[in-house]
N, C-alpha and C. Protein backbone atom coordinates (compact mmCIF):
# COMPACT_ATOMS: atom_id res chain seq x y z
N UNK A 1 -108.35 81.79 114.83
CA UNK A 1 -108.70 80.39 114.85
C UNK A 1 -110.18 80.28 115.17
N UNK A 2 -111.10 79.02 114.44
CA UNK A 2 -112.29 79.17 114.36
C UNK A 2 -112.60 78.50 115.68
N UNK A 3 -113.79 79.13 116.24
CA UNK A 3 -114.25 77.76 117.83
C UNK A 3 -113.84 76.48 117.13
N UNK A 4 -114.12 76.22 116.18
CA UNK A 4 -114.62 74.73 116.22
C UNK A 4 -113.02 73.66 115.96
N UNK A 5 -112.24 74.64 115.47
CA UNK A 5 -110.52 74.34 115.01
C UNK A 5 -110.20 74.34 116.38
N UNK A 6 -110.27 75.33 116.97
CA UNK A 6 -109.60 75.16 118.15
C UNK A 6 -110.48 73.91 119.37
N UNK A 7 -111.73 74.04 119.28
CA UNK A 7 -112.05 72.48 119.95
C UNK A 7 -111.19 71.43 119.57
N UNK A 8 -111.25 71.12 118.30
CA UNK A 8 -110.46 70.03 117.38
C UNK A 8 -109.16 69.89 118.26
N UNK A 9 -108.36 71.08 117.93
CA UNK A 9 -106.91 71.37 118.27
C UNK A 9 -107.17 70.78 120.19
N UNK A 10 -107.51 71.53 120.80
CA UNK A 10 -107.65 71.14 122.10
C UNK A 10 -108.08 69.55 122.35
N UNK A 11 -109.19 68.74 121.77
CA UNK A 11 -109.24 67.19 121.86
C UNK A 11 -108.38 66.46 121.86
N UNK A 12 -107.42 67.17 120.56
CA UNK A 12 -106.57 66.74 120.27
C UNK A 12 -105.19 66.59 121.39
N UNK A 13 -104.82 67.59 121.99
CA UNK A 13 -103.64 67.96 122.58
C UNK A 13 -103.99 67.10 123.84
N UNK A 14 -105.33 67.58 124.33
CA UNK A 14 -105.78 66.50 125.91
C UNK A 14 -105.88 65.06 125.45
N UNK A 15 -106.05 64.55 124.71
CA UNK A 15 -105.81 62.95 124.42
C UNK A 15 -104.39 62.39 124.11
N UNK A 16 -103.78 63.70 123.81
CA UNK A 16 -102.48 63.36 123.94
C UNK A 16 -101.55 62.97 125.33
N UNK A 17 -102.21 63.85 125.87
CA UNK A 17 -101.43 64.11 127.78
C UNK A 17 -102.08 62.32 128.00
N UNK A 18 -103.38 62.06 128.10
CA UNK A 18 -103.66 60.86 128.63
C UNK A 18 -103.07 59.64 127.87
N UNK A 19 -102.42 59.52 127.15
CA UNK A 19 -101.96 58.43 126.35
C UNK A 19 -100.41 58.22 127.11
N UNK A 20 -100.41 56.81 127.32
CA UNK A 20 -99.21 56.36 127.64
C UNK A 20 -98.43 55.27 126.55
N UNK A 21 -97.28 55.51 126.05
CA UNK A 21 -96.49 54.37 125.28
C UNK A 21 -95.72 53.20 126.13
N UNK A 22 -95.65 53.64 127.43
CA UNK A 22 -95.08 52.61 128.17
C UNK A 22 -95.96 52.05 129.19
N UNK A 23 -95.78 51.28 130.26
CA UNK A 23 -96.37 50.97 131.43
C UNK A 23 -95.58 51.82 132.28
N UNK A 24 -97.04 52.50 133.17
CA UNK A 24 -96.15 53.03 134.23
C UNK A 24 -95.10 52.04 135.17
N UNK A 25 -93.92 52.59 135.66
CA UNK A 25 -93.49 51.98 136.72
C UNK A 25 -93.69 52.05 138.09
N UNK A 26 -94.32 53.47 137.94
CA UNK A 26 -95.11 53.95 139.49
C UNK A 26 -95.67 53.49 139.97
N UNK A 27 -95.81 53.29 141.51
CA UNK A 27 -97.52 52.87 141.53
C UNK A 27 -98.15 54.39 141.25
N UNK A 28 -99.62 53.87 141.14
CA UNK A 28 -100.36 54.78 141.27
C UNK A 28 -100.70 56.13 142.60
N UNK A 29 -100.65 57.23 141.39
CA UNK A 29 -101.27 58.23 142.58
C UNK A 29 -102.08 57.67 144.08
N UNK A 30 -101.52 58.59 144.94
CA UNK A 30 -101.85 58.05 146.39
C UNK A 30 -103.14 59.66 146.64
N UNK A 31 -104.46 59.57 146.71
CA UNK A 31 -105.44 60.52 146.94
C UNK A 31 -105.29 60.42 148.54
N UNK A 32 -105.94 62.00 148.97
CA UNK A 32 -106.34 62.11 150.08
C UNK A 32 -107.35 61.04 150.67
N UNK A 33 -107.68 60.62 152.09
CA UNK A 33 -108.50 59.85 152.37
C UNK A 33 -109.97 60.15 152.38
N UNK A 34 -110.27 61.61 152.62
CA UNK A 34 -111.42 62.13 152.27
C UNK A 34 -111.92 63.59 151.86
N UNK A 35 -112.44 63.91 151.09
CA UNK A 35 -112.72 65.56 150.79
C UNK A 35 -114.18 66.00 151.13
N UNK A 36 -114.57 67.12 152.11
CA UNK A 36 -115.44 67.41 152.37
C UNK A 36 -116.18 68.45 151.08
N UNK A 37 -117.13 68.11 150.17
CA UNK A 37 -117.26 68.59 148.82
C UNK A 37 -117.51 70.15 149.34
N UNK A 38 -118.57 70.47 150.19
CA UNK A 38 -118.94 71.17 150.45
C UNK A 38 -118.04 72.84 150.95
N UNK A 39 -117.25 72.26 152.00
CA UNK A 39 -115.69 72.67 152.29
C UNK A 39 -114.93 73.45 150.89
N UNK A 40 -114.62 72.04 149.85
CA UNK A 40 -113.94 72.62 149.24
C UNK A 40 -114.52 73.12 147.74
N UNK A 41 -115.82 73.18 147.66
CA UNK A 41 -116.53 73.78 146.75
C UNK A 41 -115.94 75.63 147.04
N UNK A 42 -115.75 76.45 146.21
CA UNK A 42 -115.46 77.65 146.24
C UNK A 42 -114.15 78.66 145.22
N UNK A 43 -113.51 79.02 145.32
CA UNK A 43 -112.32 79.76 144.54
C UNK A 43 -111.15 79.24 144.92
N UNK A 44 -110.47 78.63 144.10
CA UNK A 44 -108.76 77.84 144.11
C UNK A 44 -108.09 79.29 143.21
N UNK A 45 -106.92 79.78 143.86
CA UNK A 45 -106.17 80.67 142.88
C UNK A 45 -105.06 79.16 142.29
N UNK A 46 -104.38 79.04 141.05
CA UNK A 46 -103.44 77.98 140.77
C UNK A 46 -102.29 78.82 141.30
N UNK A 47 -101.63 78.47 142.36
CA UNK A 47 -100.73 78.84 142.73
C UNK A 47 -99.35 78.35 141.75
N UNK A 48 -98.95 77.10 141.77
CA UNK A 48 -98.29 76.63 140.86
C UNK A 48 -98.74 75.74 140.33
N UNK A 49 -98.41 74.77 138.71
CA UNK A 49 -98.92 74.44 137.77
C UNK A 49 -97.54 73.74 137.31
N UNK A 50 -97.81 72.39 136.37
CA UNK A 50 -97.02 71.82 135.11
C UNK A 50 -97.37 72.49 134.32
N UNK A 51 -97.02 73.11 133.51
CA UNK A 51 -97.51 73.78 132.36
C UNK A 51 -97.81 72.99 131.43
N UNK A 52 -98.79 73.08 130.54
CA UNK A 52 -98.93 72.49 129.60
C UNK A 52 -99.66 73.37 128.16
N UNK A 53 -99.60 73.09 127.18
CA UNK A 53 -100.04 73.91 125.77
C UNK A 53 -101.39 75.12 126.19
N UNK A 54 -102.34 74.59 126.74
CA UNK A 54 -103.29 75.32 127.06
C UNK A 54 -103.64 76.73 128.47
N UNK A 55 -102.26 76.14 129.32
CA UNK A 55 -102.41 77.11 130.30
C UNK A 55 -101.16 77.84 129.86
N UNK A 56 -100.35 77.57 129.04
CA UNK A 56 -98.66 78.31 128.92
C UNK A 56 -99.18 80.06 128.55
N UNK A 57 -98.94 81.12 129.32
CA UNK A 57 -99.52 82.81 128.67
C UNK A 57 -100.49 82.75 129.53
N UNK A 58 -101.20 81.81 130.40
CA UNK A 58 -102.18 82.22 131.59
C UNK A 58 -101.59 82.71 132.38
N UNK A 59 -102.64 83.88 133.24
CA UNK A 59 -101.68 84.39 134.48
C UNK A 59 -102.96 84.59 135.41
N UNK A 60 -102.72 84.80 136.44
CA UNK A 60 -103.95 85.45 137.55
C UNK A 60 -105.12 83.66 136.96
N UNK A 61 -104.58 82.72 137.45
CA UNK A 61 -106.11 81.81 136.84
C UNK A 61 -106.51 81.44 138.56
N UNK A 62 -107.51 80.93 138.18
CA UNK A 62 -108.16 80.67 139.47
C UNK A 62 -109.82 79.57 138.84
N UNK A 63 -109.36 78.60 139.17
CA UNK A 63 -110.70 77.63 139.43
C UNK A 63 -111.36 78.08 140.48
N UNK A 64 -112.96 77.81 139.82
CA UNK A 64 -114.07 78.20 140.70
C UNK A 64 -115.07 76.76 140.85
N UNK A 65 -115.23 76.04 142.06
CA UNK A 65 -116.04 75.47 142.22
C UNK A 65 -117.35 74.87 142.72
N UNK A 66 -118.41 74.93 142.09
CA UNK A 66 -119.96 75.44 142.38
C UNK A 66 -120.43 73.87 142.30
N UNK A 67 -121.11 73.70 143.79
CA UNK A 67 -122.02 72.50 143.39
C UNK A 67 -123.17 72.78 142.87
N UNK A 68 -123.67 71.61 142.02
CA UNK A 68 -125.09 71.92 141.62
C UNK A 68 -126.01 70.55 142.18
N UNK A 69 -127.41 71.42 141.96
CA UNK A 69 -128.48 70.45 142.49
C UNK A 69 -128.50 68.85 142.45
N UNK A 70 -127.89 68.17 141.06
CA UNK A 70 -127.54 67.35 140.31
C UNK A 70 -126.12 66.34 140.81
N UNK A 71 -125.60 67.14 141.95
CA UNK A 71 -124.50 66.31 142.58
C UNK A 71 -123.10 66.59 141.96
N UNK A 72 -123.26 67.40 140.54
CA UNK A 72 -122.35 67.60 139.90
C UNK A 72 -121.61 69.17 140.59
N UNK A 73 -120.74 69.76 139.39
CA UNK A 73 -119.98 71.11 140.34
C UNK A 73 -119.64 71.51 139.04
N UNK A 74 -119.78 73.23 138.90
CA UNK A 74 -119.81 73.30 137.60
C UNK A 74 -117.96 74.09 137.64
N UNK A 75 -117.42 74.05 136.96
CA UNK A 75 -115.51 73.82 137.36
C UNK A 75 -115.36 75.46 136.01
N UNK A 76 -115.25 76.26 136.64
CA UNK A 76 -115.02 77.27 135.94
C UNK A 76 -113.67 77.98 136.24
N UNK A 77 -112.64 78.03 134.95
CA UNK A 77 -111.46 78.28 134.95
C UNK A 77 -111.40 79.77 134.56
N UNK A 78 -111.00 80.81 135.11
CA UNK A 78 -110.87 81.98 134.99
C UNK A 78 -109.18 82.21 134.68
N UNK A 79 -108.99 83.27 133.97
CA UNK A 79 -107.30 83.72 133.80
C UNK A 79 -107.69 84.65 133.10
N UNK A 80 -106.26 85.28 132.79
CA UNK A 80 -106.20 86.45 132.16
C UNK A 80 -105.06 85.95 130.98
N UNK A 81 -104.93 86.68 129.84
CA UNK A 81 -103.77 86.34 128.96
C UNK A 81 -102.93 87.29 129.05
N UNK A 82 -101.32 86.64 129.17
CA UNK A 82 -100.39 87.78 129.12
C UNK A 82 -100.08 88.40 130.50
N UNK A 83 -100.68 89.34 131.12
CA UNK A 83 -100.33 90.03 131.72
C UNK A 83 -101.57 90.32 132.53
N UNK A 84 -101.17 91.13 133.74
CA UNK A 84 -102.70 90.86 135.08
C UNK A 84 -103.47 92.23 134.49
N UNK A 85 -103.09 92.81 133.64
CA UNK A 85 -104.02 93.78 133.47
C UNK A 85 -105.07 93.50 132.48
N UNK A 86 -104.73 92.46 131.39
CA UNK A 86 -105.39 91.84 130.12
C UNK A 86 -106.93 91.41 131.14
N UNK A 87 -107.77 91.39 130.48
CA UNK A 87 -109.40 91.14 130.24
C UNK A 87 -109.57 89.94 131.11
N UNK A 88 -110.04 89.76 131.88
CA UNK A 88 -110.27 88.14 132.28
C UNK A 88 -111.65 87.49 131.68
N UNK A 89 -111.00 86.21 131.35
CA UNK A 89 -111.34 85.11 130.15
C UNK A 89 -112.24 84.19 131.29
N UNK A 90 -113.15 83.37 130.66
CA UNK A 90 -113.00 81.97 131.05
C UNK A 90 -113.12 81.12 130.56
N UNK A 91 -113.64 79.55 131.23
CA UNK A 91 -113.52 78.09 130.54
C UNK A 91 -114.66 77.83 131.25
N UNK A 92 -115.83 77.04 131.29
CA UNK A 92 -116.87 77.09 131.68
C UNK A 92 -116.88 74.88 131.75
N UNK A 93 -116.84 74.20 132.32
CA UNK A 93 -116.54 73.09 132.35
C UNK A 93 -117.82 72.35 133.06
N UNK A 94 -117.58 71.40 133.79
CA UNK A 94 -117.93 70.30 134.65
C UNK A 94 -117.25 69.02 135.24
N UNK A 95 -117.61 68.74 136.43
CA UNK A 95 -116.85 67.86 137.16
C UNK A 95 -117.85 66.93 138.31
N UNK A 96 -117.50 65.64 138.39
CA UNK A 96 -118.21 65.18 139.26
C UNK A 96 -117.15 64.04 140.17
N UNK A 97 -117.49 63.78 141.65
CA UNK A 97 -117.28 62.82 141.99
C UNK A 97 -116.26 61.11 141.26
N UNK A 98 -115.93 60.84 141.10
CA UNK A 98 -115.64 59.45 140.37
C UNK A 98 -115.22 58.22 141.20
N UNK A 99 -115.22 58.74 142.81
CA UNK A 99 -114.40 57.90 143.61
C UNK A 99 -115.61 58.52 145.18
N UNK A 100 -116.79 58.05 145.34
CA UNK A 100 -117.54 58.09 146.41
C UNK A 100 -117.73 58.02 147.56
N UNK A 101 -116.33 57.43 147.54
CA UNK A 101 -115.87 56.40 149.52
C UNK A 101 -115.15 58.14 149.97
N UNK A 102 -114.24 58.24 149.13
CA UNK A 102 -113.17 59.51 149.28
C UNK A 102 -113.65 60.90 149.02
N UNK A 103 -114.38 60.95 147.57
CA UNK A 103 -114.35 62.58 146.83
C UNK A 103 -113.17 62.56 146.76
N UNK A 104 -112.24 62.46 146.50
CA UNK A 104 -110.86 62.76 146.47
C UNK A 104 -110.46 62.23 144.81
N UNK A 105 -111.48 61.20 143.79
CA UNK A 105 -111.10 61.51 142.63
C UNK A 105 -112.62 62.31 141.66
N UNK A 106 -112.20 62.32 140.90
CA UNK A 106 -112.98 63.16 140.13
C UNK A 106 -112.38 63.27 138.83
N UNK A 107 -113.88 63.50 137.85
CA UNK A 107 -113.58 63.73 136.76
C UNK A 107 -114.20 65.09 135.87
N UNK A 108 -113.18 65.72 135.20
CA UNK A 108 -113.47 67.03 134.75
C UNK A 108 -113.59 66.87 133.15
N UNK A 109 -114.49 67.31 132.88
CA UNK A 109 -114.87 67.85 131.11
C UNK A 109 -115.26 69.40 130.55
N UNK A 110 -114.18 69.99 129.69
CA UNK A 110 -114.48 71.26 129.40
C UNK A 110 -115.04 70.98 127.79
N UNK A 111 -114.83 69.63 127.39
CA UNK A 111 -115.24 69.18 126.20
C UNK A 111 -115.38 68.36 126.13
N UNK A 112 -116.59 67.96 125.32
CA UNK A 112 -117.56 66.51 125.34
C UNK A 112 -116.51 66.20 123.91
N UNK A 113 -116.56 64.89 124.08
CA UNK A 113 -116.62 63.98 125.32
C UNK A 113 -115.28 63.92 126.25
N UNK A 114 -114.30 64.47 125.99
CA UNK A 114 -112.83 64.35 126.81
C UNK A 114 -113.50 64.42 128.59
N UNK A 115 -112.84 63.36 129.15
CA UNK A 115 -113.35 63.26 130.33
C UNK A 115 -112.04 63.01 131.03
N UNK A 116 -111.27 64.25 132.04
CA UNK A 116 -109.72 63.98 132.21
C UNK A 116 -109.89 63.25 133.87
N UNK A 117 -108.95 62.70 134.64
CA UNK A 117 -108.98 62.16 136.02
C UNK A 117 -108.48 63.78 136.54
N UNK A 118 -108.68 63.97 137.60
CA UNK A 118 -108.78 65.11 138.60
C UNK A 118 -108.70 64.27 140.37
N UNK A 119 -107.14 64.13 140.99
CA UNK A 119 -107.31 63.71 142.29
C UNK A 119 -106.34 64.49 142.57
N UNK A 120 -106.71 64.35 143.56
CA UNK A 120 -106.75 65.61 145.19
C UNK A 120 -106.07 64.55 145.58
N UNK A 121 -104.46 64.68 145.61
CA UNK A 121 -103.64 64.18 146.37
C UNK A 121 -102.70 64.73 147.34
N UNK A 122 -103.25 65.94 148.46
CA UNK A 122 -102.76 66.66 149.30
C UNK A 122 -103.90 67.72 149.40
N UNK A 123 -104.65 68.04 150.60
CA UNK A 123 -105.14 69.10 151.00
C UNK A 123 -104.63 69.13 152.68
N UNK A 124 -104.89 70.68 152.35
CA UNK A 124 -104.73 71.23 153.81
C UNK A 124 -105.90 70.89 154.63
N UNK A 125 -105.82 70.53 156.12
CA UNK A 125 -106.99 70.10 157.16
C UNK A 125 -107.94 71.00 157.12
N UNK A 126 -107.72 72.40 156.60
CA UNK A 126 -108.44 73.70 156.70
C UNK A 126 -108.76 74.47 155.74
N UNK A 127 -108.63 73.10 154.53
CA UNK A 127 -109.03 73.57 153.38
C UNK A 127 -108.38 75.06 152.37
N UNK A 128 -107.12 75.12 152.93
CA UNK A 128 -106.51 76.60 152.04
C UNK A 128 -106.04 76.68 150.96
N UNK A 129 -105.48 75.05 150.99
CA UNK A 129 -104.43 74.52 149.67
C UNK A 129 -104.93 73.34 149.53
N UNK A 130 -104.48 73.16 148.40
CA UNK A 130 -105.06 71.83 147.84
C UNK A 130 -103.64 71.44 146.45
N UNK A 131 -103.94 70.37 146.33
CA UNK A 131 -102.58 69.53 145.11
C UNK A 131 -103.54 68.51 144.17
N UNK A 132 -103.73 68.83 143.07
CA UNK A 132 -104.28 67.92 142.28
C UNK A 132 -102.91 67.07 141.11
N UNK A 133 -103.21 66.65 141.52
CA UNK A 133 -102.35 65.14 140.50
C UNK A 133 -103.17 64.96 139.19
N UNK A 134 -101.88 64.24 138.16
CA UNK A 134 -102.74 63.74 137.08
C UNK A 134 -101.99 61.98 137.10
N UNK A 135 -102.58 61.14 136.66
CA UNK A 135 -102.04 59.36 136.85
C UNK A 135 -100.38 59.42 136.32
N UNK A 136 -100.30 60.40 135.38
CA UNK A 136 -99.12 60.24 134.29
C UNK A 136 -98.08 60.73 135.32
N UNK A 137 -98.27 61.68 136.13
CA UNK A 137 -97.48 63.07 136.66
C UNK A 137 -96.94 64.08 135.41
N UNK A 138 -97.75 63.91 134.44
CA UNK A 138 -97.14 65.20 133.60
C UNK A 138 -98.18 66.39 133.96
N UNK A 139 -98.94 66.34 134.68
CA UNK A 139 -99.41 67.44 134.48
C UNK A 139 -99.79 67.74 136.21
N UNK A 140 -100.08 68.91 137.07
CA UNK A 140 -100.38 68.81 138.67
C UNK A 140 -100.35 70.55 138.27
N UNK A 141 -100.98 70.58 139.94
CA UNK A 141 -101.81 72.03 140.13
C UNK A 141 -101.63 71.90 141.75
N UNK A 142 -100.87 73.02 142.07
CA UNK A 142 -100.99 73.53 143.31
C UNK A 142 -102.18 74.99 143.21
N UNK A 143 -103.17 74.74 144.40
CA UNK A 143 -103.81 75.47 144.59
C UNK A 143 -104.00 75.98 146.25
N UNK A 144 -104.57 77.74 146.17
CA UNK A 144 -104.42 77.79 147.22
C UNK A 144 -105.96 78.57 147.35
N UNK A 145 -106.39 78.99 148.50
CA UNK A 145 -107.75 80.08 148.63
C UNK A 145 -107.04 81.44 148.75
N UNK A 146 -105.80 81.57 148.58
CA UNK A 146 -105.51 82.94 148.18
C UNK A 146 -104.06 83.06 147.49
N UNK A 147 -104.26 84.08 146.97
CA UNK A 147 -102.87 84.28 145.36
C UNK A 147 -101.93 83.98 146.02
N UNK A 148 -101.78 84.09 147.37
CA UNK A 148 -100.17 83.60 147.71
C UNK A 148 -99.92 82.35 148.57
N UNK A 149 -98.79 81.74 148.49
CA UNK A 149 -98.85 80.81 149.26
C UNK A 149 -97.40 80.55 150.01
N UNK A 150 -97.31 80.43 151.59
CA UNK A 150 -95.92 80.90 152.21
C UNK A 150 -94.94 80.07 151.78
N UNK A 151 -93.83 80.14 151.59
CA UNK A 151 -92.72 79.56 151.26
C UNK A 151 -92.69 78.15 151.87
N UNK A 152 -92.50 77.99 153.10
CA UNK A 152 -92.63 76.97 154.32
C UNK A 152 -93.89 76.13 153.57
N UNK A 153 -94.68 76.48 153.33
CA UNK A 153 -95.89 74.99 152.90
C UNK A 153 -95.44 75.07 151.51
N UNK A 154 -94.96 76.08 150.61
CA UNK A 154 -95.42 75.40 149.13
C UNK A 154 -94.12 73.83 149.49
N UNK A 155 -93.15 74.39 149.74
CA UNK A 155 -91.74 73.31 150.23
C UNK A 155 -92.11 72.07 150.84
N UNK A 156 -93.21 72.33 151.45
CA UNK A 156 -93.37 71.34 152.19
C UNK A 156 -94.31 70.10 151.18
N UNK A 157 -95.75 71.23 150.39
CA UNK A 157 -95.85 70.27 149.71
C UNK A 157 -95.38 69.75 148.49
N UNK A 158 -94.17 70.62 148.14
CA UNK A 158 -92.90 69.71 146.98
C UNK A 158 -92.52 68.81 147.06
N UNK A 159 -92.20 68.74 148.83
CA UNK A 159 -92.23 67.50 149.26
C UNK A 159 -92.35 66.25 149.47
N UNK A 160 -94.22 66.39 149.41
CA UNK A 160 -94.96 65.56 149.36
C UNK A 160 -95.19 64.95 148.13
N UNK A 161 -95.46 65.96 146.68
CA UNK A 161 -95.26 65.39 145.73
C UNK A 161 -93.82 64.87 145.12
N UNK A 162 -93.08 65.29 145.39
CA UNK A 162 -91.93 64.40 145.72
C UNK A 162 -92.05 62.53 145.68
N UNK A 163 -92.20 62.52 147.19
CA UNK A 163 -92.49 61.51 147.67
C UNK A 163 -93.78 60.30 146.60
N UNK A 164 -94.71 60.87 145.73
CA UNK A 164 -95.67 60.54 145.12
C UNK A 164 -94.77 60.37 143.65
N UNK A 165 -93.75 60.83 143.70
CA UNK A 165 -93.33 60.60 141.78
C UNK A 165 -93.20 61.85 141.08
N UNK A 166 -93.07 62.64 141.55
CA UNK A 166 -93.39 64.18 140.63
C UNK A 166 -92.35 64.94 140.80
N UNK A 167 -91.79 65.33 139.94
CA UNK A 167 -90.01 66.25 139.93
C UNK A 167 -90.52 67.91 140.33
N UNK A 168 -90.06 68.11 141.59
CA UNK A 168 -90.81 69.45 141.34
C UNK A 168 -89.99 70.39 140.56
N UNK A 169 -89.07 70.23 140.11
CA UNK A 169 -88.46 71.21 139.22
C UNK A 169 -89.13 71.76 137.94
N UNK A 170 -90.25 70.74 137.81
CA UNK A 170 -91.44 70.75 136.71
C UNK A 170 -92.45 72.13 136.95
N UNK A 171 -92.75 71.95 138.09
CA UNK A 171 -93.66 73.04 138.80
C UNK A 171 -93.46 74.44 138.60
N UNK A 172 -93.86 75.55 138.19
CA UNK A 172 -93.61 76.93 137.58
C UNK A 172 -95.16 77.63 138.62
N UNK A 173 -94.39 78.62 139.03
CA UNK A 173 -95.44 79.24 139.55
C UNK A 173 -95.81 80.44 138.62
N UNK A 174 -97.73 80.69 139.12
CA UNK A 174 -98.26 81.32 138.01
C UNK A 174 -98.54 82.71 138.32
N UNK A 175 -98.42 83.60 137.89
CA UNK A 175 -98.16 85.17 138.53
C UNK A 175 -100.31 85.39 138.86
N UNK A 176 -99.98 85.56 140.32
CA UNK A 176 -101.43 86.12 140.99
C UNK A 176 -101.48 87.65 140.71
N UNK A 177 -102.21 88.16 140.74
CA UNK A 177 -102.81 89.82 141.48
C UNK A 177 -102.86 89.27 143.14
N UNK A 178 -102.02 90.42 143.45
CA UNK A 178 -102.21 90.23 145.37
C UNK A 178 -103.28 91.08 145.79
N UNK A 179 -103.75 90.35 146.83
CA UNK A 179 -104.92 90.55 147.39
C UNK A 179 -105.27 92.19 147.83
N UNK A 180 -104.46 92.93 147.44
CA UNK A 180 -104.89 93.88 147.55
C UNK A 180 -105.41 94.88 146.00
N UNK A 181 -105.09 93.99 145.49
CA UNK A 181 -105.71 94.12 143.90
C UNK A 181 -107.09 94.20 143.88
N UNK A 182 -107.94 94.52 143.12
CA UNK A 182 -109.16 94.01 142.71
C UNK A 182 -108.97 92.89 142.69
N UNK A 183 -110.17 92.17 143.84
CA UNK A 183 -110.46 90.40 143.13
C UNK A 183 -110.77 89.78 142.21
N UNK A 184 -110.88 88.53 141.90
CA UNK A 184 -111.89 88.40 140.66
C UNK A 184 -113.53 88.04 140.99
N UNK A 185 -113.90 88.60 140.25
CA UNK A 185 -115.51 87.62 140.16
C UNK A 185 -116.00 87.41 139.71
């Protein structure tokens, strides 16, 4: 497939996820009250994930997040295909702020112009884990600062998204390299 088919193909599929035929009945996603950028600028492994067309055959992924001079953060998606031994890939993106009082929403673009919502609706006080939401709930990302995450919190925050509208039966966890693996970098 040519870059430019598969941009196409990808515009395509992400304008699909954001399109709604009904009115939600939800209320809206509930964000954290505040995110320290700085804090949580650094390496997210995706612990668990909605799957969707573009991450389905990812394994070992891990968002990387870098502020830049510009206020922006440059959102680089790392994985491997297949299996943890396959080549690691990436996605080279951008993301900024969208919600100033909080940091807690944000908006991410790996392609101009697709500009998706990104909120942080659950972090840990200590910054280890983090839960990003999407408005629809078809799509969410458990993340952690390392490939594993204990039984007792992922439950706990199933929980929580629970409570927010989100079936966790949806949720599929994504096979890490454990930390005694080579890292990534």
């Amino acid at each position: 497939m040519t870059k430019s088919l598969f941009l196409c193909v990808l515009v395509i599929i992400l304008t699909s996820l954001t399109q709604c035929t009904a009115p939600m009945k939800r209320p809206a996603l509930t964000t954290v009250p505040h995110v320290d950028l700085t804090r949580y600028a650094g390496d997210w492994y995706v612990f668990a994930h909605i799957p969707y067309s573009l991450e389905k055959g990812k394994v070992g992924t891990l968002d990387r997040y870098v502020m830049r001079p510009d206020g922006k953060m440059d959102n680089i998606f790392l994985f491997r295909r297949g299996n943890l031994s396959a080549p690691l890939e990436q996605w080279k993106g951008v993301a900024w702020v969208h919600n100033h009082e909080t940091n807690a929403e944000w908006r991410v673009q790996f392609i101009w112009p697709l500009r998706l919502p990104y909120l942080i609706i659950d972090l840990d006080p200590d910054y280890q884990w983090s839960v990003i939401g999407y408005p629809n709930r078809k799509l969410a990302w458990v993340l952690s600062r390392k490939p594993v995450l204990d039984e007792v919190t992922y439950q706990a925050i199933l929980k929580r998204m629970t409570a927010q509208g989100y079936d966790p039966a949806s949720l599929v966890k994504v096979p890490q390299i454990t930390e005694s693996a080579e890292p990534i970098k």
